[in-house]
Protein backbone atom coordinates (compact mmCIF):
# COMPACT_ATOMS: atom_id res chain seq x y z
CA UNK A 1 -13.06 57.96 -34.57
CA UNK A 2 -14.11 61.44 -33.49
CA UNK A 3 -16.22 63.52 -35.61
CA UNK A 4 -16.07 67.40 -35.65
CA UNK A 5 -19.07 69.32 -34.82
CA UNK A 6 -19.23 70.62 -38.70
CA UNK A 7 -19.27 66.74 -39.82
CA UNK A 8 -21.97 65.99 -37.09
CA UNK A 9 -23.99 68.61 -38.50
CA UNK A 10 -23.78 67.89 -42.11
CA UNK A 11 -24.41 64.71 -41.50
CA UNK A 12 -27.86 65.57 -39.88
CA UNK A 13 -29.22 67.67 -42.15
CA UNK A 14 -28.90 64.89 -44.67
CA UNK A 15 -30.89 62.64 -42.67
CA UNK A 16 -34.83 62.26 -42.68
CA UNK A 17 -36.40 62.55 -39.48
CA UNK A 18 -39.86 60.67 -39.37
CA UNK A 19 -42.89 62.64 -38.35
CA UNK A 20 -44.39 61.33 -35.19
CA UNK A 21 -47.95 59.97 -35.57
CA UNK A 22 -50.34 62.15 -33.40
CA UNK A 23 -54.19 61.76 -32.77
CA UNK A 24 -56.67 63.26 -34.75
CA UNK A 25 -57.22 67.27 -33.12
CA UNK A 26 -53.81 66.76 -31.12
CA UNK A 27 -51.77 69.81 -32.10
CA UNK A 28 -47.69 69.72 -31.29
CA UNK A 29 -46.37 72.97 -30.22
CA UNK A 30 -42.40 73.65 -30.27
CA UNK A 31 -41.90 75.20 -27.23
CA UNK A 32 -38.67 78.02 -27.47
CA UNK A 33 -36.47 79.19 -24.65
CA UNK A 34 -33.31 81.50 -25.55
CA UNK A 35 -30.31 80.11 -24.18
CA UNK A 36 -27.90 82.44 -25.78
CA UNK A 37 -28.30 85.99 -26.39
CA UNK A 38 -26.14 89.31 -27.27
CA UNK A 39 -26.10 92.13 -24.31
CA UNK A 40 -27.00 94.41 -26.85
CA UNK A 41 -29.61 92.81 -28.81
CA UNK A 42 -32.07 94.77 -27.63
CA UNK A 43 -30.67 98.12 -28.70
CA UNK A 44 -30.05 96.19 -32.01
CA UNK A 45 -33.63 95.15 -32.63
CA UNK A 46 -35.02 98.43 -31.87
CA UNK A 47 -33.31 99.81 -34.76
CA UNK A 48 -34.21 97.27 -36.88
CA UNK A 49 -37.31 97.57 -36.10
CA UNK A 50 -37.08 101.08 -36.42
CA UNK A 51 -36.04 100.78 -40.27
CA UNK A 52 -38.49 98.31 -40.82
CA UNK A 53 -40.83 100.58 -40.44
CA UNK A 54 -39.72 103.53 -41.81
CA UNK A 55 -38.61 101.63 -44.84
CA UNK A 56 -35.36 103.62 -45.77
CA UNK A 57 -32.43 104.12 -43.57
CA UNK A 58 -31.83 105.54 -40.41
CA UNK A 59 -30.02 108.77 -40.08
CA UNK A 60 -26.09 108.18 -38.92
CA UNK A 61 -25.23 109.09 -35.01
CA UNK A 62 -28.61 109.99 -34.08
CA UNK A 63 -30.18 108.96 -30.70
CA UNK A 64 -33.40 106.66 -31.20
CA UNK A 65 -35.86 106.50 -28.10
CA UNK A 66 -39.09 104.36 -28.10
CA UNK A 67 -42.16 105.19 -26.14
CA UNK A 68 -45.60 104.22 -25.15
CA UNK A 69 -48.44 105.59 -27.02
CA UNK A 70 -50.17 106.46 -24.03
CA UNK A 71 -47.79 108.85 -22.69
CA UNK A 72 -48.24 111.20 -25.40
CA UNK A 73 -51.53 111.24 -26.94
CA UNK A 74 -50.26 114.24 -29.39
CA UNK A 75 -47.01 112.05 -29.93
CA UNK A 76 -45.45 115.40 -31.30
CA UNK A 77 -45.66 116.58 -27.63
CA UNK A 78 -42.36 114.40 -27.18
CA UNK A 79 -40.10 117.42 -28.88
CA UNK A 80 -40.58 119.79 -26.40
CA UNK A 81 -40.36 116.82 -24.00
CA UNK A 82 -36.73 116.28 -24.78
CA UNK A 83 -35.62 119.58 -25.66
CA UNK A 84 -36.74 120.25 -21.74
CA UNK A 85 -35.29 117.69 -20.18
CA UNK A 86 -32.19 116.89 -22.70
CA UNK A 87 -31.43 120.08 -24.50
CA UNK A 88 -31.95 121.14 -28.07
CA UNK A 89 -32.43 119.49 -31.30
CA UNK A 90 -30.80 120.18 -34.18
CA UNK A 91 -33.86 117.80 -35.78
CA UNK A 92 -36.09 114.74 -35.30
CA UNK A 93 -38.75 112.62 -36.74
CA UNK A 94 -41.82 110.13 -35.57
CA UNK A 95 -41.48 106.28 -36.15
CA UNK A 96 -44.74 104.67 -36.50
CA UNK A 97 -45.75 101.12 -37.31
CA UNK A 98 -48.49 101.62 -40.07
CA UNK A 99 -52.05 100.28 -38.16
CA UNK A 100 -51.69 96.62 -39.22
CA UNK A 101 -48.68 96.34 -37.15
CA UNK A 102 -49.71 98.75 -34.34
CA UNK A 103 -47.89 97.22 -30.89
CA UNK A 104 -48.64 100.64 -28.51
CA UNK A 105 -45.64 101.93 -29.21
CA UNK A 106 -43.58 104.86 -31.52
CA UNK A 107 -39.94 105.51 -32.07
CA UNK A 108 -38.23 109.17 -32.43
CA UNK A 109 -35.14 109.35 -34.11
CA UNK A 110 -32.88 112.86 -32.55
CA UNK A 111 -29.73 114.65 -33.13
CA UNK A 112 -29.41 116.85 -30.14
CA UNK A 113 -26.71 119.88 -30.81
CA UNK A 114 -24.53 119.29 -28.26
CA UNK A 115 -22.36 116.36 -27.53
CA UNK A 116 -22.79 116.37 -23.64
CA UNK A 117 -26.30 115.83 -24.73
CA UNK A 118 -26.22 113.18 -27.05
CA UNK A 119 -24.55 111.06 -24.24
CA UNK A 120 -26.84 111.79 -21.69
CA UNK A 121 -29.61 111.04 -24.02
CA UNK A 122 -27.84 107.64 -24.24
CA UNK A 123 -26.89 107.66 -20.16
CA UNK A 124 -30.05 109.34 -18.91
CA UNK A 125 -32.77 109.43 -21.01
CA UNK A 126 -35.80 111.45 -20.09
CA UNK A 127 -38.29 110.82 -17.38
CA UNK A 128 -42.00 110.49 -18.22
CA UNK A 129 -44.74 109.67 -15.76
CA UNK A 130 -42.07 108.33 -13.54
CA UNK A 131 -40.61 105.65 -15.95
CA UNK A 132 -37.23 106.44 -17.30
CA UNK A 133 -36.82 106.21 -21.28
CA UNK A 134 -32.95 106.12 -22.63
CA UNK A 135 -32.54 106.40 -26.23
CA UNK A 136 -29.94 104.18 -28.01
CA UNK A 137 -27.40 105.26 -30.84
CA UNK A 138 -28.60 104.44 -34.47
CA UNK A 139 -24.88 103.66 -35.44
CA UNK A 140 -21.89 104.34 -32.57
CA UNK A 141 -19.43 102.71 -34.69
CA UNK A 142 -20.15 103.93 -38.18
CA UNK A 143 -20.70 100.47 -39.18
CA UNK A 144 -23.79 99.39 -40.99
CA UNK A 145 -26.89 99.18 -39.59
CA UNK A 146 -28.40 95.39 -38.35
CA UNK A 147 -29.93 93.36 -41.20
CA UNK A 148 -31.49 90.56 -38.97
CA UNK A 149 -32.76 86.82 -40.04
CA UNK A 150 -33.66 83.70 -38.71
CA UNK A 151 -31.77 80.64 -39.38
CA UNK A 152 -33.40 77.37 -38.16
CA UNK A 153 -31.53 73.96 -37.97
CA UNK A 154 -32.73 70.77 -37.53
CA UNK A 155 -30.85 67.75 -36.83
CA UNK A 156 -28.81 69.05 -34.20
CA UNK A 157 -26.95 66.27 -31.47
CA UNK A 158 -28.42 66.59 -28.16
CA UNK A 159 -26.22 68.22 -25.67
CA UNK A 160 -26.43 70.04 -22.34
CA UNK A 161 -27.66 73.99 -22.75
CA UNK A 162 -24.10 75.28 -22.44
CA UNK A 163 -22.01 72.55 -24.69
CA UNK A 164 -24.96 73.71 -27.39
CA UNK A 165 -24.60 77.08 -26.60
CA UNK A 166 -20.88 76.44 -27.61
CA UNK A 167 -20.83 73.92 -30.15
CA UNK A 168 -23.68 76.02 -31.92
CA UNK A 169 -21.47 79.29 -32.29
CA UNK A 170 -18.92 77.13 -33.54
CA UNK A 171 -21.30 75.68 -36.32
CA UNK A 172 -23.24 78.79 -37.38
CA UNK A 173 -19.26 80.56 -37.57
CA UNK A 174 -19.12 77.41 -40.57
CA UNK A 175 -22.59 78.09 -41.92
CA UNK A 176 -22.84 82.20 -41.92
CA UNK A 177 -19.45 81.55 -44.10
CA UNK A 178 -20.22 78.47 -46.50
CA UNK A 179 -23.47 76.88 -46.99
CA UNK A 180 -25.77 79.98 -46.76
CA UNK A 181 -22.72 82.45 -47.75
CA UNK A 182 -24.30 84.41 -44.87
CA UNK A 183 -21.53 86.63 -42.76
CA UNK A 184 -22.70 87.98 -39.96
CA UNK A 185 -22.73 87.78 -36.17
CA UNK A 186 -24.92 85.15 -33.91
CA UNK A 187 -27.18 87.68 -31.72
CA UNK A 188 -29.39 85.46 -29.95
CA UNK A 189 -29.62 81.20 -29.74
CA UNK A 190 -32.67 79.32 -29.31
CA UNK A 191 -33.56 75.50 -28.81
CA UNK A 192 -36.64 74.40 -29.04
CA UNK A 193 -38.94 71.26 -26.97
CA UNK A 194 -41.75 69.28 -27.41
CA UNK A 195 -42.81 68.38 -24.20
CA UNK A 196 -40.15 69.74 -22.49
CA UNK A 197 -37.65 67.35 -24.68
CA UNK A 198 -35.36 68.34 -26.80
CA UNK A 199 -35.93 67.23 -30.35
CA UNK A 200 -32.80 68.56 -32.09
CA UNK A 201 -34.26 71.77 -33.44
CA UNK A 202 -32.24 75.13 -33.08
CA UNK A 203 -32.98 78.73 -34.37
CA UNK A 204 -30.38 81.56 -34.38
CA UNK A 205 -31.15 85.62 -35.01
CA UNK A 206 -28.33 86.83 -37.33
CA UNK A 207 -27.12 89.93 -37.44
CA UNK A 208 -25.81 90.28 -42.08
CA UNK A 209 -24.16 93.78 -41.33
CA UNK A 210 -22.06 92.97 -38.07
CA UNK A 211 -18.71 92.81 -38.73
């Protein structure tokens, strides 16, 4: 008799999975590689890192850039940056991590007046010591804003990278609707090894507010 994925599932969460013996001072490391992952994840996770940090909302069809500390020492310098290269504002603010969560970087959040320059904010971006920053919209399609999480699964059948690339979707579609009463969108898959073999153990990015 066949099983459906769903059943297969189920049926391994239920079951205990021994813990390997390992010599005293030998540490086991899960080793992750991404084998499925949303085009736009990226723009995704820079706005919700973006909120994170601000800790309220972002402002509705704004463009959000991120740059490197160093290439703006006084990081208000950026304004007359992009009202040079772009065109002008009708507003902005700074996005800093607070010191404990420093990573080199800051965010600006910018409604530019016109249209035309909105896109090519988007399109373009503006050029800074030779590296090209483009911003990303904080909401293009007036939906809600990401809400991410991490759901990890254990348990999982092992499969080749593509048929659990596939049967995966197909299982967190069940579980973002039933057993976690999650709904939401799979952004990113990963599986994770223990020296280099799979050991059933998967990890998904969810995206709560994707509709």
């Amino acid at each position: 008799m066949t099983m459906q994925w769903s059943e297969i599932v189920a049926k391994g969460q239920k079951m205990k999975v021994p813990s390997m013996v390992t010599r005293r001072g030998e540490k086991l490391t899960d080793v992750p590689s991404i084998i499925y992952e949303l085009e736009e994840l990226a723009s995704l996770m820079k706005m919700h890192r973006a909120e994170a940090m601000l800790e309220v909302a972002l402002h509705n069809n704004c463009a959000l850039f991120e740059f490197p500390t160093l290439a703006f020492p006084n990081k208000t310098d950026v304004y007359q940056e992009l009202i040079t290269q772009i065109g002008r504002m009708l507003g902005g603010r700074l996005i800093t991590a607070p010191p404990h969560r420093a990573n080199g970087k800051f965010m600006v959040e910018t409604k530019f007046a016109a249209e035309e320059h909105m896109e090519q904010a988007i399109n373009q971006g503006i050029t800074v010591d030779d590296v090209q920053y483009r911003a990303v919209y904080t909401r293009s399609d007036r939906g809600d804003l990401p809400k991410m999480v991490h759901v990890h699964v254990s348990g999982v059948p092992y499969e080749e990278e593509d048929i659990l690339v596939t049967t995966s979707l197909q299982y967190y579609d069940i579980l973002v609707t039933t057993s976690l009463q999650y709904y939401g969108k799979v952004c990113q898959l990963k599986m994770y090894r223990q020296s280099g073999v799979f050991e059933g153990k998967i990890a998904a990015l969810l995206d709560l507010n994707a509709t």
